[in-house]
Protein backbone atom coordinates (compact mmCIF):
# COMPACT_ATOMS: atom_id res chain seq x y z
CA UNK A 1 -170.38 -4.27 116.03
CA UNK A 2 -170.52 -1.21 118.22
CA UNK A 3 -168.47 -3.77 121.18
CA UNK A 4 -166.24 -4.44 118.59
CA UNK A 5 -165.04 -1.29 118.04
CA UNK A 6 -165.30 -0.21 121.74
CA UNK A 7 -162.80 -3.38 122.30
CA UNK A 8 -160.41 -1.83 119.37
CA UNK A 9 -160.57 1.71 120.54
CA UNK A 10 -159.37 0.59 123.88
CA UNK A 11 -156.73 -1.97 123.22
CA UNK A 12 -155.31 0.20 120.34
CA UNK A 13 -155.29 3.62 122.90
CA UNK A 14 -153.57 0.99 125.72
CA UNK A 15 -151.28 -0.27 123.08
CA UNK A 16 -150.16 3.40 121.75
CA UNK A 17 -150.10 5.41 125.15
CA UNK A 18 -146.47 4.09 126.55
CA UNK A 19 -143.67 6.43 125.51
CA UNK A 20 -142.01 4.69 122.43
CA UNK A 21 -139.60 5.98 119.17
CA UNK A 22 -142.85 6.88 116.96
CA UNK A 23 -144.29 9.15 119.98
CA UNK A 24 -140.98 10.96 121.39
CA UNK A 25 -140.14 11.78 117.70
CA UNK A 26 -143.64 13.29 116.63
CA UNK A 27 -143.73 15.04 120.49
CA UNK A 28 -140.20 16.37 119.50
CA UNK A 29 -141.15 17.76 116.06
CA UNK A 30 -144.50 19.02 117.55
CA UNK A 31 -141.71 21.01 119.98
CA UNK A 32 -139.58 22.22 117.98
CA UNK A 33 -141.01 23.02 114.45
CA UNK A 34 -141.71 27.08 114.44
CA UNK A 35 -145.43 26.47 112.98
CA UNK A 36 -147.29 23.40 113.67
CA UNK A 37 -148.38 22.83 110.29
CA UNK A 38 -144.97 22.20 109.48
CA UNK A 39 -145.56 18.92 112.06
CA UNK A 40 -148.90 17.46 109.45
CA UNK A 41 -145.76 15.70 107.05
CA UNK A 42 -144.59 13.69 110.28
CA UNK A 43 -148.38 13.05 111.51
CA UNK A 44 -149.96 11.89 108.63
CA UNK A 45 -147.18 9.75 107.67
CA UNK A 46 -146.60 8.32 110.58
CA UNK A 47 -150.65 8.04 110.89
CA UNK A 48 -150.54 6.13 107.63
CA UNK A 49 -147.42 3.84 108.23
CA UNK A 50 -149.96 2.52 111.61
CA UNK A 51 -152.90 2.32 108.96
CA UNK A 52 -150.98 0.14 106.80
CA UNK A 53 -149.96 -1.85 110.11
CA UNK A 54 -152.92 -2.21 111.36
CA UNK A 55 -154.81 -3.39 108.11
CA UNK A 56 -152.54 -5.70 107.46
CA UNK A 57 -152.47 -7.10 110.58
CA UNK A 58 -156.23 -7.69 111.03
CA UNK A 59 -156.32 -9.02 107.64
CA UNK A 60 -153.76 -11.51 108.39
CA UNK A 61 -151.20 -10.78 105.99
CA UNK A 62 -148.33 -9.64 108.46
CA UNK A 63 -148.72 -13.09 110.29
CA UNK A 64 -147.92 -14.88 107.02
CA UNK A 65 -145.07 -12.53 106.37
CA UNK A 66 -143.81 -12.75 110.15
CA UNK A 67 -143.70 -16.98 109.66
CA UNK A 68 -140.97 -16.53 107.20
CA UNK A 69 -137.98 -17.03 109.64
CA UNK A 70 -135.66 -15.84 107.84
CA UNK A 71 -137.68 -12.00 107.08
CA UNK A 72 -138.44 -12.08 110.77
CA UNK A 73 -134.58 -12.24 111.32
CA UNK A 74 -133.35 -9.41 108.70
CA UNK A 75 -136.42 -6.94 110.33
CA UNK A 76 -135.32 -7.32 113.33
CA UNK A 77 -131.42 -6.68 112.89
CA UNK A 78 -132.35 -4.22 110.71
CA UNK A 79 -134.62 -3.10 113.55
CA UNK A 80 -131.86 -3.14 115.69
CA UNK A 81 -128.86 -1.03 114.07
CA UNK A 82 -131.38 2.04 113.41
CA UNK A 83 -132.55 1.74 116.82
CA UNK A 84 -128.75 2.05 118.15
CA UNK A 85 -128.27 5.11 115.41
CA UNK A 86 -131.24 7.14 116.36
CA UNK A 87 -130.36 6.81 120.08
CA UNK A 88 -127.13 7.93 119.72
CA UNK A 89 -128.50 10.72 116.96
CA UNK A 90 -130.66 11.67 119.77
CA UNK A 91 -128.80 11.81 122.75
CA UNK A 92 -126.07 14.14 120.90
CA UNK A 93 -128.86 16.46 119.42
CA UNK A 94 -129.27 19.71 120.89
CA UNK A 95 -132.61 21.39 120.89
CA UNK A 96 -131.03 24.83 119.99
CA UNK A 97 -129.12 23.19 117.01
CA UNK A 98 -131.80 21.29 115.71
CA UNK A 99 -134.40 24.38 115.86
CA UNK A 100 -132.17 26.14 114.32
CA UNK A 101 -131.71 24.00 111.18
CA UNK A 102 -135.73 22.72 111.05
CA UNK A 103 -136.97 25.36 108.91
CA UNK A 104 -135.13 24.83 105.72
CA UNK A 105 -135.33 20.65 107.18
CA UNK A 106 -136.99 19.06 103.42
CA UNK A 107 -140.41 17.53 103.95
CA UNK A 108 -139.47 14.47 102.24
CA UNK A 109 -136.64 14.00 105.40
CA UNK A 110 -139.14 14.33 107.56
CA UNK A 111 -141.15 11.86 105.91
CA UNK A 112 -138.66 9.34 105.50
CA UNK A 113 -137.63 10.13 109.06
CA UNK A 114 -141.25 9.24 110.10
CA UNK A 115 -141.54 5.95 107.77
CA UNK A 116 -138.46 4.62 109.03
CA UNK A 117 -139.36 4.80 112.80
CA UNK A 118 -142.62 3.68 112.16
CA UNK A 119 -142.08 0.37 110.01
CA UNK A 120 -138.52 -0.04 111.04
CA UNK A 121 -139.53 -0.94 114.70
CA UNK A 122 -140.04 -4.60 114.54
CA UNK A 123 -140.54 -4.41 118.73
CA UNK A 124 -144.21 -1.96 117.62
CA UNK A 125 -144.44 -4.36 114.72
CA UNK A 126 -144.76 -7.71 117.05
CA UNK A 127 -146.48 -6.00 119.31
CA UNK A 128 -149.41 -5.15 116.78
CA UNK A 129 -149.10 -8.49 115.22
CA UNK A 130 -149.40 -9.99 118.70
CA UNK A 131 -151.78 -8.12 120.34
CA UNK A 132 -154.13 -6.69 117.27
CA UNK A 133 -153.78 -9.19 114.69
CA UNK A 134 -154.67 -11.87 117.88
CA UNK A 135 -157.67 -9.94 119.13
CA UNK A 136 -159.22 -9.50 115.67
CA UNK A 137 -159.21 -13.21 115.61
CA UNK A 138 -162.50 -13.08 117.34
CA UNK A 139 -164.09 -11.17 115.18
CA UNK A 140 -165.44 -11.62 111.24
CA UNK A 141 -167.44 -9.50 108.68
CA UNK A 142 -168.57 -6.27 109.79
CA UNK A 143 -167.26 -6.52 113.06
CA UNK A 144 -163.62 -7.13 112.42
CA UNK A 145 -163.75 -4.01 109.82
CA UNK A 146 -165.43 -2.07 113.01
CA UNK A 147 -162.76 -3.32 115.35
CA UNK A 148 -159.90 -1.93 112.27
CA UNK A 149 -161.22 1.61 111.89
CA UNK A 150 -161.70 1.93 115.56
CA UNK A 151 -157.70 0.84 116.20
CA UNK A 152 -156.85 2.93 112.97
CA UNK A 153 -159.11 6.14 114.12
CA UNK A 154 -157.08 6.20 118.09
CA UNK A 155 -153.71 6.41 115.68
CA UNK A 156 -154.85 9.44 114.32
CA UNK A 157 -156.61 11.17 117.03
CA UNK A 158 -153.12 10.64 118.85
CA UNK A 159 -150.43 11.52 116.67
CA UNK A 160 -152.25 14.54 116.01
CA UNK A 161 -152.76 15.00 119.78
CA UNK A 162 -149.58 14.16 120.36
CA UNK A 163 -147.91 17.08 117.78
CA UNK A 164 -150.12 19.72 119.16
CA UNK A 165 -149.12 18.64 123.08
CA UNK A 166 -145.57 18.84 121.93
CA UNK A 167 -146.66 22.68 120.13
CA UNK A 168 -148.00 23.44 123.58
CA UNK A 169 -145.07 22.42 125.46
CA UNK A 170 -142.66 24.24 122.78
CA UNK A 171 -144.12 27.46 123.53
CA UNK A 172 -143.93 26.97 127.34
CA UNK A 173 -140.40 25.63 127.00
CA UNK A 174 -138.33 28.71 125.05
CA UNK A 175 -135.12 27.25 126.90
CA UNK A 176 -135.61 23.73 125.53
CA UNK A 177 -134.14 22.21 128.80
CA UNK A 178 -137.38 20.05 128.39
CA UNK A 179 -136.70 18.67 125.08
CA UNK A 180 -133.35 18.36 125.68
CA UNK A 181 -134.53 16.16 128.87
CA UNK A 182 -136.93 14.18 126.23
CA UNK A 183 -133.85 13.80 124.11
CA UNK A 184 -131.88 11.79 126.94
CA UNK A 185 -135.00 9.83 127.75
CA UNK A 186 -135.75 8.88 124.39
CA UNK A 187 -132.22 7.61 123.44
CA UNK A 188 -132.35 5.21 126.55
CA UNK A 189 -136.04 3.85 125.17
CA UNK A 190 -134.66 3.78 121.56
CA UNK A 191 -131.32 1.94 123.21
CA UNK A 192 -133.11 -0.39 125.53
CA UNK A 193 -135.82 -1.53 122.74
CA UNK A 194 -132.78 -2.48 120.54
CA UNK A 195 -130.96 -4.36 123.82
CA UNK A 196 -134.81 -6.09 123.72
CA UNK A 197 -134.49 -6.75 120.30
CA UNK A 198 -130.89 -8.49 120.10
CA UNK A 199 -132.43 -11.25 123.21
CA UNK A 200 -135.13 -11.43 120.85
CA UNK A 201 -132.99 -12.89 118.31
């Protein structure tokens, strides 16, 4: 059990690590939110939307879903339009305008904000389906739960990790030349995912 969630910890951490949507957008808030308590609605949603992933993954359901062609098809172009928004969202946003306009930002925007770029990225999606939901294959019982919470557990040690390196890096940062430098970055990762996508199809 304990090599099953050792195996979990470490493919989930490998899996999470590369700079994606989810991360630049809970580093960003973690930046630019004036208290960092104001980032918990963005990491525990966006902690949840993996749990949900992740469980359903493991427990096989998402593979059933994912071998309807035609749902595949609709996630993914769905997948793919929000991915072109956000990029171009994000590479017009300006760190001093969006500051500016965060602390009266609703929590339920945030939240939806945090849903959407969680469960609408089908490229994260097929990647946990294809990577988690085939490694828990080896497992049964007690072991494939252990494997779960450990890949559950290293999405919520990071996230919040994440929001309090983006805190860290919002205090250093008062020009927000950096985040505005994240900004560019991300819009090419959100961009290129959705170019990924559309060969996908």
């Amino acid at each position: 059990m304990i090599s099953a969630a050792l195996h979990g910890f470490i493919l989930a951490f490998g899996l999470i690590l590369p700079l994606g949507v989810q991360n630049v957008f809970v580093f960003n808030q973690g930046a630019l939110q004036p208290r960092w308590v104001f980032v918990l609605p963005v990491v525990l949603t966006a902690s949840i939307c993996d749990t949900l992933l992740i469980s359903l993954t493991v427990l096989g359901v998402s593979t059933i879903v994912f071998g309807i062609p035609w749902i595949k098809i609709i996630l993914v172009t769905v997948g793919i339009l929000f991915l072109s928004f956000m990029g171009y969202t994000t590479w017009k946003s300006k760190p001093s305008e969006r500051s500016a306009n965060l602390e009266s930002f609703p929590p339920r925007k945030l939240i939806a904000f945090a849903a959407s770029v969680s469960l609408l990225n089908p490229h994260a999606i097929m990647d946990t389906i294809g990577v988690i939901g085939t490694s828990a294959l080896a497992y049964s019982g007690t072991e494939k739960i252990a494997f779960m919470f450990a890949c559950i557990l290293v999405s919520w040690i990071w996230f919040f990790g994440l929001s309090i390196a983006g805190r860290l890096i919002g205090k250093l940062d008062q020009t927000g030349r950096f985040v505005l430098i994240l900004n560019k970055i991300s819009a090419f990762i959100m961009w290129g995912t959705a170019i990924y996508l559309l060969f996908s199809l």
